[in-house]
Each structure stands twice: as C-alpha cells, then as structure tokens.
N, C-alpha and C. Protein backbone atom coordinates (compact mmCIF):
# COMPACT_ATOMS: atom_id res chain seq x y z
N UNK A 1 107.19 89.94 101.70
CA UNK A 1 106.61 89.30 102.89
C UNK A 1 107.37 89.67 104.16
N UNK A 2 108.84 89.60 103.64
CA UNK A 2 109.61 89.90 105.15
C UNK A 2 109.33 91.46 105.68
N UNK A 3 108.68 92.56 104.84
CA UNK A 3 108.52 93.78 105.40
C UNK A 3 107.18 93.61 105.78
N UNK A 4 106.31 92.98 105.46
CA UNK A 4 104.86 92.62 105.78
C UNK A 4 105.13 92.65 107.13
N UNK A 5 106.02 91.54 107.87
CA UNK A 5 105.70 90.71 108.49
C UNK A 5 107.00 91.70 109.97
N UNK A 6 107.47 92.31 109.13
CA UNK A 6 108.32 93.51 109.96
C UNK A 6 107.63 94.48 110.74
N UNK A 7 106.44 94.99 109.53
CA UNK A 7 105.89 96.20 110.18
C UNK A 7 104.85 95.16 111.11
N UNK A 8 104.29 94.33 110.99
CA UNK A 8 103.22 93.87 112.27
C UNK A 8 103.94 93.47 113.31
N UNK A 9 105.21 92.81 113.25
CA UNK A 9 105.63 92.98 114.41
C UNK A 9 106.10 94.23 115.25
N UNK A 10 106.17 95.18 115.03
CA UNK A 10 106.37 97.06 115.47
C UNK A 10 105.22 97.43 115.65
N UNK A 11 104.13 96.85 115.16
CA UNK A 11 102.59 97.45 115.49
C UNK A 11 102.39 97.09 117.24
N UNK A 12 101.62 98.41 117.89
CA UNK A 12 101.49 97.59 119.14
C UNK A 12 100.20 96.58 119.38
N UNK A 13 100.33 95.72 119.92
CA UNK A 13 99.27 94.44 120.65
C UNK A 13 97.91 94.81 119.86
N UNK A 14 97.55 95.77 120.26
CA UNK A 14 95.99 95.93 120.32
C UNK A 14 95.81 96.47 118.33
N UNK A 15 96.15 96.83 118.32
CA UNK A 15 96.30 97.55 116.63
C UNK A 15 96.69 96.00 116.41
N UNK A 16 97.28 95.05 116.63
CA UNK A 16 97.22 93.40 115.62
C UNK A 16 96.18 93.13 115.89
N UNK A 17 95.15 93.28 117.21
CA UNK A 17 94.32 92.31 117.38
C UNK A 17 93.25 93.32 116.12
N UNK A 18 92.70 94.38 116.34
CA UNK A 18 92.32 94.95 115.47
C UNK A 18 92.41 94.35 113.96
N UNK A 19 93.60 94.77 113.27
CA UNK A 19 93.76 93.78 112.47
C UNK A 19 92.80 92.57 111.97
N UNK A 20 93.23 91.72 112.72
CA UNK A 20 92.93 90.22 113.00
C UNK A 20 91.07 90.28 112.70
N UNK A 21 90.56 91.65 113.89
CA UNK A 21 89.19 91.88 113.19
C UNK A 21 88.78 92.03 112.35
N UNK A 22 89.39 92.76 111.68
CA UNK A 22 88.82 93.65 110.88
C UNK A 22 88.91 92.75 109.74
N UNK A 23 90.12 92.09 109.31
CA UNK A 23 89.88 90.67 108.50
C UNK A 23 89.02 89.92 108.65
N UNK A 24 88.41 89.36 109.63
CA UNK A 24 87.27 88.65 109.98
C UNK A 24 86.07 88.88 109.67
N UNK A 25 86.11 90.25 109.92
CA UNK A 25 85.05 91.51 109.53
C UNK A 25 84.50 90.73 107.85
N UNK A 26 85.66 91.87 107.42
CA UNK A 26 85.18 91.68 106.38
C UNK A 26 85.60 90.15 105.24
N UNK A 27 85.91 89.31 106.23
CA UNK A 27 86.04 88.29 105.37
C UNK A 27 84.38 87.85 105.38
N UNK A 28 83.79 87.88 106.43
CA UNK A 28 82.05 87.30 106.84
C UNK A 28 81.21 88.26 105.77
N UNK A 29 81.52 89.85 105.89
CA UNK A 29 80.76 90.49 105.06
C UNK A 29 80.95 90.23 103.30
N UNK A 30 82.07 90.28 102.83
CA UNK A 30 82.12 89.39 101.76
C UNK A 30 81.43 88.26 101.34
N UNK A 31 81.60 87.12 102.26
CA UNK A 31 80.77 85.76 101.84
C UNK A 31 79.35 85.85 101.96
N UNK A 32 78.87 86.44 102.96
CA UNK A 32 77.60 87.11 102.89
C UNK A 32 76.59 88.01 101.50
N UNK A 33 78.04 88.84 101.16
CA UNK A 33 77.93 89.38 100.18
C UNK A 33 77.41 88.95 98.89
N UNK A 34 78.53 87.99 98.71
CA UNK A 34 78.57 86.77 97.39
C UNK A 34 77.18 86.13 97.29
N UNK A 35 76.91 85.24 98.76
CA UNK A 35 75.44 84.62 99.02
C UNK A 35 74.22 85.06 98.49
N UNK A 36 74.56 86.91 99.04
CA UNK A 36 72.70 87.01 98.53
C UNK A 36 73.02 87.34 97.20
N UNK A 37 74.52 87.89 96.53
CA UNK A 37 74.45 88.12 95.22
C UNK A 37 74.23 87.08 94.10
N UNK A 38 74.74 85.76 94.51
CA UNK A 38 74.32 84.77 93.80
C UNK A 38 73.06 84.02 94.00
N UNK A 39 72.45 84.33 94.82
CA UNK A 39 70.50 83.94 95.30
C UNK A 39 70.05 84.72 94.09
N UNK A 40 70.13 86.25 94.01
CA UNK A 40 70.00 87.05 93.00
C UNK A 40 69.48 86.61 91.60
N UNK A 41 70.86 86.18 91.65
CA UNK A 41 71.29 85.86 90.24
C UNK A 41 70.35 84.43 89.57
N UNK A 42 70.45 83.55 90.86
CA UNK A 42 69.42 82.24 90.16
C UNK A 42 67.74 82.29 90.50
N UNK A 43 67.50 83.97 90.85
CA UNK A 43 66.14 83.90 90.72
C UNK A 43 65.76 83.73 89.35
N UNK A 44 64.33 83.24 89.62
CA UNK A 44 63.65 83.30 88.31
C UNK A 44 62.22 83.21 88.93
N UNK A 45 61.19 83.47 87.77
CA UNK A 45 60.11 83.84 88.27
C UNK A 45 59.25 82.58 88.54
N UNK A 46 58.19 82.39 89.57
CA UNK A 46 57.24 81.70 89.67
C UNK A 46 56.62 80.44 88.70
N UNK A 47 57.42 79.49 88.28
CA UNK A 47 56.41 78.67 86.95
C UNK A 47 54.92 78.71 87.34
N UNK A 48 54.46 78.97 86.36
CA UNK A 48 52.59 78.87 86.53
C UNK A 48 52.45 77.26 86.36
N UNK A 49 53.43 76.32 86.23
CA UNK A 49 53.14 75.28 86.06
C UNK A 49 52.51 74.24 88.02
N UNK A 50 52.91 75.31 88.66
CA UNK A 50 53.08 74.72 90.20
C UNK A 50 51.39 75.28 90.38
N UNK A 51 50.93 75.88 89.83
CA UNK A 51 49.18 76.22 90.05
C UNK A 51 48.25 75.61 89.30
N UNK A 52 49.08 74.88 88.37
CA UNK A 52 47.60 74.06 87.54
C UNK A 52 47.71 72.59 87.82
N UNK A 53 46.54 72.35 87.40
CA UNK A 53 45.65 70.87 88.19
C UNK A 53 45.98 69.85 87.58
N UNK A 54 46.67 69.21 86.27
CA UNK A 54 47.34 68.66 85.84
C UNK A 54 48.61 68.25 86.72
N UNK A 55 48.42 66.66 87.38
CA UNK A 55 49.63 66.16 87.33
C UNK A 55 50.59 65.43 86.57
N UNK A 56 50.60 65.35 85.39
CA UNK A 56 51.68 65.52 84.81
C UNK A 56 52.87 66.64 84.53
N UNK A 57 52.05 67.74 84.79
CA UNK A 57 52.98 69.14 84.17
C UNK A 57 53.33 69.37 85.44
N UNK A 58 52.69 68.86 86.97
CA UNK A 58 53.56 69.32 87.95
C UNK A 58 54.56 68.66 87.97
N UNK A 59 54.38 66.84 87.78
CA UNK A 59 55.71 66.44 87.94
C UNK A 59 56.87 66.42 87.12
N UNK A 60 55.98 67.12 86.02
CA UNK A 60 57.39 67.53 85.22
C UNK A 60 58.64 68.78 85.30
N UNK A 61 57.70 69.32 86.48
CA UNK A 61 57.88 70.75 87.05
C UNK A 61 58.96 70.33 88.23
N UNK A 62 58.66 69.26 88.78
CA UNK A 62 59.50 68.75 90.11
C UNK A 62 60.89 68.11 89.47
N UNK A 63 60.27 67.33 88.55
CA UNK A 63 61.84 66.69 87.88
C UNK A 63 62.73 67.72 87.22
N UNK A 64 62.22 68.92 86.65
CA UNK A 64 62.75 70.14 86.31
C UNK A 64 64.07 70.80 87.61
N UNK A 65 63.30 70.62 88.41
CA UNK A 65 63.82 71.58 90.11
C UNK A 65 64.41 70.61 90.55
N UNK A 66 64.15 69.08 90.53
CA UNK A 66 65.40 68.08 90.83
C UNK A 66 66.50 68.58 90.22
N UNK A 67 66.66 68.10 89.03
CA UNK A 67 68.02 68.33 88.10
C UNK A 67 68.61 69.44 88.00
N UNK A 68 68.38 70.72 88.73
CA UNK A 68 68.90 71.62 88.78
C UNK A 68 69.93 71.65 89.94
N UNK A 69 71.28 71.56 89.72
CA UNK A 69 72.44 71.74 90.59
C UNK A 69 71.97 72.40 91.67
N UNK A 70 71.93 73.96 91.38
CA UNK A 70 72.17 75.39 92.48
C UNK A 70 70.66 75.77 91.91
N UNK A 71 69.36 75.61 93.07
CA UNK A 71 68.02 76.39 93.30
C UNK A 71 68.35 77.49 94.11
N UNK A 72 67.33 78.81 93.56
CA UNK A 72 67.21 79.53 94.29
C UNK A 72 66.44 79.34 95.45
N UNK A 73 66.47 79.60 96.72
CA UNK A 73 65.41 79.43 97.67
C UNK A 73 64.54 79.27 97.54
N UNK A 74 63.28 80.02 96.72
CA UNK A 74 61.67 79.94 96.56
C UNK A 74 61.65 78.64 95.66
N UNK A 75 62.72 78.27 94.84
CA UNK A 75 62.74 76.73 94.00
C UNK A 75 62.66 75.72 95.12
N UNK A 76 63.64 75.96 96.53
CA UNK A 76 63.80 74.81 96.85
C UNK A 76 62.19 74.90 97.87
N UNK A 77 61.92 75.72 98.45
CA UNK A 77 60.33 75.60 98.77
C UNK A 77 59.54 75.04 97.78
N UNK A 78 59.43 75.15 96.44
CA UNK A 78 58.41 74.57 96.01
C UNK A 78 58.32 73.33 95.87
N UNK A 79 59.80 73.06 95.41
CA UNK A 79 59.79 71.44 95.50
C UNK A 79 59.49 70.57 96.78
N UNK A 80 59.95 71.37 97.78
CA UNK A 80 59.42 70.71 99.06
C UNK A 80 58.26 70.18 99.25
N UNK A 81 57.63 71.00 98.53
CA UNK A 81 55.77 71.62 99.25
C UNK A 81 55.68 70.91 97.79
N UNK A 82 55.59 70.59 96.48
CA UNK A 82 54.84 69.13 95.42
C UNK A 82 56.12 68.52 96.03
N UNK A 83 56.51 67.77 96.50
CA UNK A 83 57.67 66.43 96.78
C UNK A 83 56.57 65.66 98.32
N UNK A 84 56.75 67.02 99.31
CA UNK A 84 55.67 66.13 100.26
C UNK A 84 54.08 66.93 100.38
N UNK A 85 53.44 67.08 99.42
CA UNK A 85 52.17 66.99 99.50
C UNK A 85 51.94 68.00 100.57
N UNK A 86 52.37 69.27 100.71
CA UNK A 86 52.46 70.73 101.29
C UNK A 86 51.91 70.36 103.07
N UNK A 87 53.20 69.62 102.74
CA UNK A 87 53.39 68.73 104.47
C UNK A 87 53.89 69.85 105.40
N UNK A 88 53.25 70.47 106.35
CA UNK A 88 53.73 71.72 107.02
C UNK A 88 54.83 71.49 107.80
N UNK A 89 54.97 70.43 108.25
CA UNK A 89 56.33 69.86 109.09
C UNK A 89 57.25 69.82 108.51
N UNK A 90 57.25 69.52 107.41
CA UNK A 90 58.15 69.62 105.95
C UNK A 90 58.75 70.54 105.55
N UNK A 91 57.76 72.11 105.58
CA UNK A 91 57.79 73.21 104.89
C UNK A 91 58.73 74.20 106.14
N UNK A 92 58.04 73.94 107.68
CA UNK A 92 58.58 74.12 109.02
C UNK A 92 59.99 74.15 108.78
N UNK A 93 60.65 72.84 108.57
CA UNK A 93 61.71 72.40 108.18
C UNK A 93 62.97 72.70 108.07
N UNK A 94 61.99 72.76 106.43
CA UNK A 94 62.72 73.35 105.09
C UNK A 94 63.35 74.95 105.02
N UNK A 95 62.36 75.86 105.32
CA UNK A 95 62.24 77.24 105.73
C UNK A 95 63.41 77.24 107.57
N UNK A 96 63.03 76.82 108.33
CA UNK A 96 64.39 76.80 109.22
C UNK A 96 65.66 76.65 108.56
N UNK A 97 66.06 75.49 107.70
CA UNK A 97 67.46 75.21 107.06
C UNK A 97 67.62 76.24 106.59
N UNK A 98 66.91 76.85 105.54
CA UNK A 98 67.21 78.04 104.64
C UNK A 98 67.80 79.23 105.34
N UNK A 99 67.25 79.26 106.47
CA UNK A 99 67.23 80.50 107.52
C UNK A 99 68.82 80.39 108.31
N UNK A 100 68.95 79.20 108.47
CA UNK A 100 70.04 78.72 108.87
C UNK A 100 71.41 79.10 108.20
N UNK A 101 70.77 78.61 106.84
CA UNK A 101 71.71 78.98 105.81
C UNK A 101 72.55 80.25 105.75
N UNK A 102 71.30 81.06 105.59
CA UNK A 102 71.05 82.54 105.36
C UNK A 102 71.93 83.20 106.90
N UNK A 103 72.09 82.74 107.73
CA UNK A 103 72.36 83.24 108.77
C UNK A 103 73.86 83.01 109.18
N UNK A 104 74.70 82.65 108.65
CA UNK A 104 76.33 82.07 108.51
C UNK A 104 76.99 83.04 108.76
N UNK A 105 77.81 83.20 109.52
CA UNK A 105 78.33 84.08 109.99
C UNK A 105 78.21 85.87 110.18
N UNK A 106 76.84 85.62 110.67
CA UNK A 106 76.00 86.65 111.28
C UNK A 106 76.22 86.82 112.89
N UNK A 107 76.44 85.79 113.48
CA UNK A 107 76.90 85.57 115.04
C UNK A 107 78.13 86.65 114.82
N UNK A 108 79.33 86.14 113.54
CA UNK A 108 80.51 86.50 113.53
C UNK A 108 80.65 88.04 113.43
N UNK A 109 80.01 88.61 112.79
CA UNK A 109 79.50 89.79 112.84
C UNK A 109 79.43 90.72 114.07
N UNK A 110 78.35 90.00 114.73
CA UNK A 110 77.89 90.48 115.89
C UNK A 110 79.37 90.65 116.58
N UNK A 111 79.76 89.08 116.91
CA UNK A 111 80.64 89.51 117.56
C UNK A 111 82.13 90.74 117.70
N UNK A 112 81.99 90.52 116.21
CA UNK A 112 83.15 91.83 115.90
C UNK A 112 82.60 93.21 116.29
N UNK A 113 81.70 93.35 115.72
CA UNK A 113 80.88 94.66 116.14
C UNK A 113 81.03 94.90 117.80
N UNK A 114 81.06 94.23 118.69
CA UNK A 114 80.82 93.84 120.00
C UNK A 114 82.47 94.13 120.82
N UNK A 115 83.40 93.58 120.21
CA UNK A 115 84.71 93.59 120.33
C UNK A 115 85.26 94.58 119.64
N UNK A 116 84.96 95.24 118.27
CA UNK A 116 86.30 96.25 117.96
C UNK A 116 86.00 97.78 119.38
N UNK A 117 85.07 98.11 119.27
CA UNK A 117 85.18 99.11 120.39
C UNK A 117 85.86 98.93 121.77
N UNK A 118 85.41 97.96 122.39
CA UNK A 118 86.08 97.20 123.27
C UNK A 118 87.91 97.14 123.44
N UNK A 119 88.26 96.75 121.61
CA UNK A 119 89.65 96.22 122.04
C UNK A 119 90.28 97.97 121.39
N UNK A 120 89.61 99.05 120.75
CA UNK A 120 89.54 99.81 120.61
C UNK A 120 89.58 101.01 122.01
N UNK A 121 88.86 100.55 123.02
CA UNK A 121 89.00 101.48 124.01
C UNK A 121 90.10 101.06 124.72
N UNK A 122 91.04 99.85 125.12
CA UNK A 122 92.16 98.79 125.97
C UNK A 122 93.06 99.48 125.08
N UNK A 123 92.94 99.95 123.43
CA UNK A 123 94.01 100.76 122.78
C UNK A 123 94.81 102.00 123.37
N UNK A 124 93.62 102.61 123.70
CA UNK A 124 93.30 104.00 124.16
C UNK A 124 94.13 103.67 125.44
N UNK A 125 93.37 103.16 126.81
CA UNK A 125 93.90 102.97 127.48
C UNK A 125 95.64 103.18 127.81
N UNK A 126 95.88 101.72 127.51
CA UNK A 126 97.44 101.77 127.08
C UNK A 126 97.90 102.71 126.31
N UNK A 127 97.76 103.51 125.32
CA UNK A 127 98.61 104.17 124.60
C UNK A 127 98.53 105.65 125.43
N UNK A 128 97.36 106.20 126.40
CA UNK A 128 97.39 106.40 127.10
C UNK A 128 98.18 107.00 128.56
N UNK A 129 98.35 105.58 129.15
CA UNK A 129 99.38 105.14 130.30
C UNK A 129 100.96 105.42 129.49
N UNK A 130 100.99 104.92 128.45
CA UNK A 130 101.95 105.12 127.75
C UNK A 130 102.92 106.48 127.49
N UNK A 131 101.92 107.71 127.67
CA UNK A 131 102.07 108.98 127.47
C UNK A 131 102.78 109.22 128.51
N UNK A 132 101.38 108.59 129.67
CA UNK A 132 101.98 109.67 131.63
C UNK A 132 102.74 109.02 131.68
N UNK A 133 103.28 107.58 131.58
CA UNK A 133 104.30 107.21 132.42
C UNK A 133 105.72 108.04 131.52
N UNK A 134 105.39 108.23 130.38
CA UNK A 134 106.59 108.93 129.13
C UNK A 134 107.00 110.33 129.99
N UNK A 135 105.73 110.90 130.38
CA UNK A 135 105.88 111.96 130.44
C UNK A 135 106.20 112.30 132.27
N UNK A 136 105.86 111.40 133.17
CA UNK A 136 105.98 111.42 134.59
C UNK A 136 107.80 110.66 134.62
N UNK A 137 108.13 109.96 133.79
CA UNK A 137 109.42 109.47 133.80
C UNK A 137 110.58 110.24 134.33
N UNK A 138 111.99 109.42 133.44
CA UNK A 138 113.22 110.01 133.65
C UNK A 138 113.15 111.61 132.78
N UNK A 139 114.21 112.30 133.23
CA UNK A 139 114.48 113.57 132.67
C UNK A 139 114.84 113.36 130.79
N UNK A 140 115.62 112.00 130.58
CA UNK A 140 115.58 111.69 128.90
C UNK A 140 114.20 111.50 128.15
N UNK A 141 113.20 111.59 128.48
CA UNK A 141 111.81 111.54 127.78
C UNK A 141 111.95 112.40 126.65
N UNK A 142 111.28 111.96 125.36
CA UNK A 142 111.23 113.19 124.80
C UNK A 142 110.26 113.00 124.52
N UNK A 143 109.65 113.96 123.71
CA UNK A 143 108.50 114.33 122.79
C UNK A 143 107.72 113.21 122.39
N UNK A 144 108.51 112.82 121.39
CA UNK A 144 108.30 111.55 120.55
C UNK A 144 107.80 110.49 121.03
N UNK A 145 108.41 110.23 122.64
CA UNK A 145 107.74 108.99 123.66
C UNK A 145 106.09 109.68 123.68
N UNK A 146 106.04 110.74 124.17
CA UNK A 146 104.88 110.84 124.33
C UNK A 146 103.83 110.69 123.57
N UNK A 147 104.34 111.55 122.08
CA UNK A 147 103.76 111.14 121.02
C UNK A 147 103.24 110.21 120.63
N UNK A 148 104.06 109.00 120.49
CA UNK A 148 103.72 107.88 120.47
C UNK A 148 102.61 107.10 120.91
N UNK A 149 102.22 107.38 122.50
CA UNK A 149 101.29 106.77 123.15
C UNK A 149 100.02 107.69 122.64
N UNK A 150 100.41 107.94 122.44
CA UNK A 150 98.81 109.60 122.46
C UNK A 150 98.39 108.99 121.07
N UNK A 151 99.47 108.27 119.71
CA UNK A 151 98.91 108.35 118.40
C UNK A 151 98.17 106.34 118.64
N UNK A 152 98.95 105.66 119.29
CA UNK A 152 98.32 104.88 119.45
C UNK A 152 97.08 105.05 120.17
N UNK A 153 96.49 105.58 120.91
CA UNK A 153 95.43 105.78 121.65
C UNK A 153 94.51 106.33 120.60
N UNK A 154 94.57 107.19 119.68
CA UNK A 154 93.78 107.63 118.91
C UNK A 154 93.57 106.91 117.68
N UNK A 155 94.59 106.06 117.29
CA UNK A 155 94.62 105.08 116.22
C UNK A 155 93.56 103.66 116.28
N UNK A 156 93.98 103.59 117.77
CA UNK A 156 93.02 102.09 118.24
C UNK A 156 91.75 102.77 118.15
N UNK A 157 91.17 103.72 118.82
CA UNK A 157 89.85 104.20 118.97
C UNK A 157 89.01 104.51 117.58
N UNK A 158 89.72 105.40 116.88
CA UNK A 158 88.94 104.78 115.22
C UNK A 158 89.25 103.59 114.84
N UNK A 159 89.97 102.82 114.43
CA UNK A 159 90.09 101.34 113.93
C UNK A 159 88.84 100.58 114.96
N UNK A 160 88.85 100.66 115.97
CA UNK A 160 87.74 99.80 116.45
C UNK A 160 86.23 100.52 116.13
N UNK A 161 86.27 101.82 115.95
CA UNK A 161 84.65 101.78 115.66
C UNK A 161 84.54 101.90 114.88
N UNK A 162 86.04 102.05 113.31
CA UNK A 162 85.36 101.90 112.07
C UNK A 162 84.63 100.02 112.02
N UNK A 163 85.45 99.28 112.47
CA UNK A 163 85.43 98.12 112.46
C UNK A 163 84.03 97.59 113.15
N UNK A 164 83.89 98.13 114.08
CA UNK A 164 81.99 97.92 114.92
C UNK A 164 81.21 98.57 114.08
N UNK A 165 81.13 100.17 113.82
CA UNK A 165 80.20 100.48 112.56
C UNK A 165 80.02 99.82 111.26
N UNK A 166 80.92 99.29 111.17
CA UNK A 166 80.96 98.13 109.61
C UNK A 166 80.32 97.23 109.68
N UNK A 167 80.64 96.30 111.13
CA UNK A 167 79.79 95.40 111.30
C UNK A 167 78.76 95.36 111.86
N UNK A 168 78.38 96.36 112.17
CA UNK A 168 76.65 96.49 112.77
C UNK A 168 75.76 96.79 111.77
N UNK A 169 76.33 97.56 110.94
CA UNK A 169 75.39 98.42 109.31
C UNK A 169 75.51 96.86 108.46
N UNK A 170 76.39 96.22 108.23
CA UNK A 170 76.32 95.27 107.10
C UNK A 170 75.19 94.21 108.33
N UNK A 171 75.76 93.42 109.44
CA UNK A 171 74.77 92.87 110.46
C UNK A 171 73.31 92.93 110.18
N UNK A 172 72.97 94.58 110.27
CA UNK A 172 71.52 94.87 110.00
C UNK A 172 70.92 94.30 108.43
N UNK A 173 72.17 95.16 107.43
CA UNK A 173 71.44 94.73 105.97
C UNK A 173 71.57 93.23 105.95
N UNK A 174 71.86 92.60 106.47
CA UNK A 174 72.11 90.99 105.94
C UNK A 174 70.95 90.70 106.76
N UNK A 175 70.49 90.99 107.46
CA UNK A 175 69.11 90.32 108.86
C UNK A 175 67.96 90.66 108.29
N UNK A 176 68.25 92.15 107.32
CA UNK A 176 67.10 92.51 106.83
C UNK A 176 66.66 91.61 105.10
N UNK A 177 67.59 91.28 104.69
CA UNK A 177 67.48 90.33 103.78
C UNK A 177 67.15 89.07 104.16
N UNK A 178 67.82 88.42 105.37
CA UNK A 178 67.02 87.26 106.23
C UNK A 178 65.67 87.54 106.11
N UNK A 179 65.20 88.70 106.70
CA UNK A 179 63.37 88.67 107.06
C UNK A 179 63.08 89.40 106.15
N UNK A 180 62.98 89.86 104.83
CA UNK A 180 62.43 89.40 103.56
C UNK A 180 62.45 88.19 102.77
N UNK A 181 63.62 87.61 103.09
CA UNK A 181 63.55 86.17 102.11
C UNK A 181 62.23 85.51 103.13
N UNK A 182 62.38 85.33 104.26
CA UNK A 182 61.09 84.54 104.99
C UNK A 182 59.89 84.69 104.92
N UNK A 183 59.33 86.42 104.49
CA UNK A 183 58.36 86.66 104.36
C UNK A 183 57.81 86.03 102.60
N UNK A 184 59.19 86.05 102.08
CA UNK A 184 58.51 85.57 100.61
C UNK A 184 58.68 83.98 100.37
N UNK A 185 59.02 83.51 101.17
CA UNK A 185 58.91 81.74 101.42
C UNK A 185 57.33 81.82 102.21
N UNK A 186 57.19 82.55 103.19
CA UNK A 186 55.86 82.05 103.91
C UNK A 186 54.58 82.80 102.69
N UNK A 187 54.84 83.48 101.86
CA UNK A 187 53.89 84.24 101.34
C UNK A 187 53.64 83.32 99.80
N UNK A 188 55.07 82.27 99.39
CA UNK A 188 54.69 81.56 98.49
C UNK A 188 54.11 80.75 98.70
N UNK A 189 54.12 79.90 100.17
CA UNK A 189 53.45 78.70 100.34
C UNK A 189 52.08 79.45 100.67
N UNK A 190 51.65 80.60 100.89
CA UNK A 190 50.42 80.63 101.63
C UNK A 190 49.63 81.03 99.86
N UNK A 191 49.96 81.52 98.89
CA UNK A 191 49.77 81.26 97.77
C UNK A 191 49.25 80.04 96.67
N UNK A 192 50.45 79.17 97.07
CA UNK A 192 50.41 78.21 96.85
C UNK A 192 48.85 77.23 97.01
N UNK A 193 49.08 77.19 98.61
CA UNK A 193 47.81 76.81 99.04
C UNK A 193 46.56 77.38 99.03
N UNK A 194 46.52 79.02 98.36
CA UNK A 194 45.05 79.55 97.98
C UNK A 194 44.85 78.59 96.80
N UNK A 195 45.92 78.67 96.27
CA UNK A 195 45.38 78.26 94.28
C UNK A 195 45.18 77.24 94.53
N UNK A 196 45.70 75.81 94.97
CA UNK A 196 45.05 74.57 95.52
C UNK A 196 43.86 74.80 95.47
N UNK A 197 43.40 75.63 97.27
CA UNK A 197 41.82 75.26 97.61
C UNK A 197 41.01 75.91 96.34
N UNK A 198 41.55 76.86 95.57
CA UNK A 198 40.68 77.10 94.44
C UNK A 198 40.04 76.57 93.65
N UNK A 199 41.27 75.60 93.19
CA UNK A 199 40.91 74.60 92.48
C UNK A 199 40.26 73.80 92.43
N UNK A 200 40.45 72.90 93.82
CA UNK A 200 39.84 72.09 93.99
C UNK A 200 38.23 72.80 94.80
N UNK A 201 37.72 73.53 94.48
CA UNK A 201 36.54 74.21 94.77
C UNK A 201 35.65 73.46 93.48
C-alpha cells in the first residue's frame, strides 16, 4: 500500500484526476454491465397463461409473479397490467420506473466521457508549459526536465480519450439496450391488449 500510495503521490495533478475517472468510468460500466447481464439471465418466456380467459389461471399466474423475489422486466409489466386491470396510468408508470432503473449511472457516463478529454487536454497544456519554461530556463536544464513535460503532455492526452472513447461506446450500448427493453415493454402490453379484445370478441 505504502508504494501504491508513493507512486500517486509523484504522479502529476491531472494524471490523478484521470485516474479518479477512469475508476468511475469503469466502476458505472461494470454495474451497468452486471444489470443487463442479470435481466438476461431471469428472462423467461411469455406464460400463455396471461392470454387465456380463465380467471383463475390468471390469478394464479399473478400470485406466481408476486412470490418471485427478482422479476425480469416484461414479468414486472405483466403483473402490473392483470394487478390493475391494464390501467394505462399504471403501465405509464411502471415503464418510466423501469426506464429509470435502466438508466443509473448513464448521466455518470456522460459525464466522464465529457471530462476525460477536457482534463486530458489541461494535461497537455501543463506538461507542455512545463517543457518551454524547462527549456527557456537557467543554463542547468537538462534533457530530462524537458522530457518530462513533453511525456506528461502525451500521457494525459491518451488517458483522457481512452477514458471518453470508453465512455461514449459503452454510453451508446447501454441507451441502446434502454430503447429495446422499451420497445418490448410497449410491444407486450400492445399484445396483450390485442388478445384481450380478441377474446372478448
């Protein structure tokens, strides 16, 4: 720990804040990660029991989706839609929370994406200034001063746009999984409600 904590203090300013991103980064893309991998995992398919006209087998279908700890999304729509009688204010709702859900540190994202270039170019900058003033200095300058500023300047500038490209590409795939899960929540209830009016035809 004590060399951990050696070398970040010798790192300059902008390379910690980096850092600091890029943990953030990918601490959001991780949990994100986990999220849709475990949605995944507790899909299951459609019961045909939610389309037939028998209420008993629906509400045996609802007490089923009660007692289940962890629903997948399209579970917790259905129960919504037999619990209140495919109450659209309900379904409105329900489908916002989910979205809500689904959307957790997606801001955080953004914002990293937004900031590593940013604290990536203030790298540059300074390491930069760092060079001319090395190199406009006293007659003891050497090499190495200059060096120095020139490798920080080039160090910050990839670290920040690996760190913005990371989070703009994962950003997109996670938004794009947002607006498929919505299209298949609005496409179950609009389902839903064909086989109803069928029925009752």
């Amino acid at each position: 720990m004590e060399m951990i904590a050696k070398y970040i203090l010798n790192q300059h300013p902008t390379m910690i804040a980096l850092f600091i991103l890029s943990v953030i980064c990918w601490a959001a893309v991780l949990d994100r990660l986990l999220f849709w991998l475990f949605s995944a995992a507790r899909y299951r398919p459609i019961p045909p029991a939610i389309y037939c006209k028998d209420d008993f087998t629906k509400e045996v279908l609802v007490e089923r989706l009660r007692a289940k700890k962890r629903r997948h999304y399209l579970e917790d729509i259905i129960l919504c839609y037999m619990e209140q009688r495919g109450s659209q204010e309900y379904l409105s709702q329900m489908i916002s929370e989910k979205v809500d859900s689904m959307s957790s540190h997606i801001g955080m994202l953004d914002l990293v994406a937004k900031l590593g270039p940013l604290v990536g170019i203030l790298g540059t900058v300074m390491g930069m200034s760092m060079s001319f003033a090395g190199a406009g200095g006293a007659a003891m300058t050497t090499p190495a001063t200059i060096s120095r500023g020139i490798s920080i300047a080039l160090q910050t500038t990839i670290y920040g746009l690996i760190i913005s490209i990371t989070a703009s590409v994962t950003c997109a795939a996670f938004r794009k999984c947002i607006r498929n899960a919505v299209l298949k929540m609005e496409g179950l209830i609009c389902e839903i409600q064909c086989s109803q009016k069928t029925n009752s035809v």
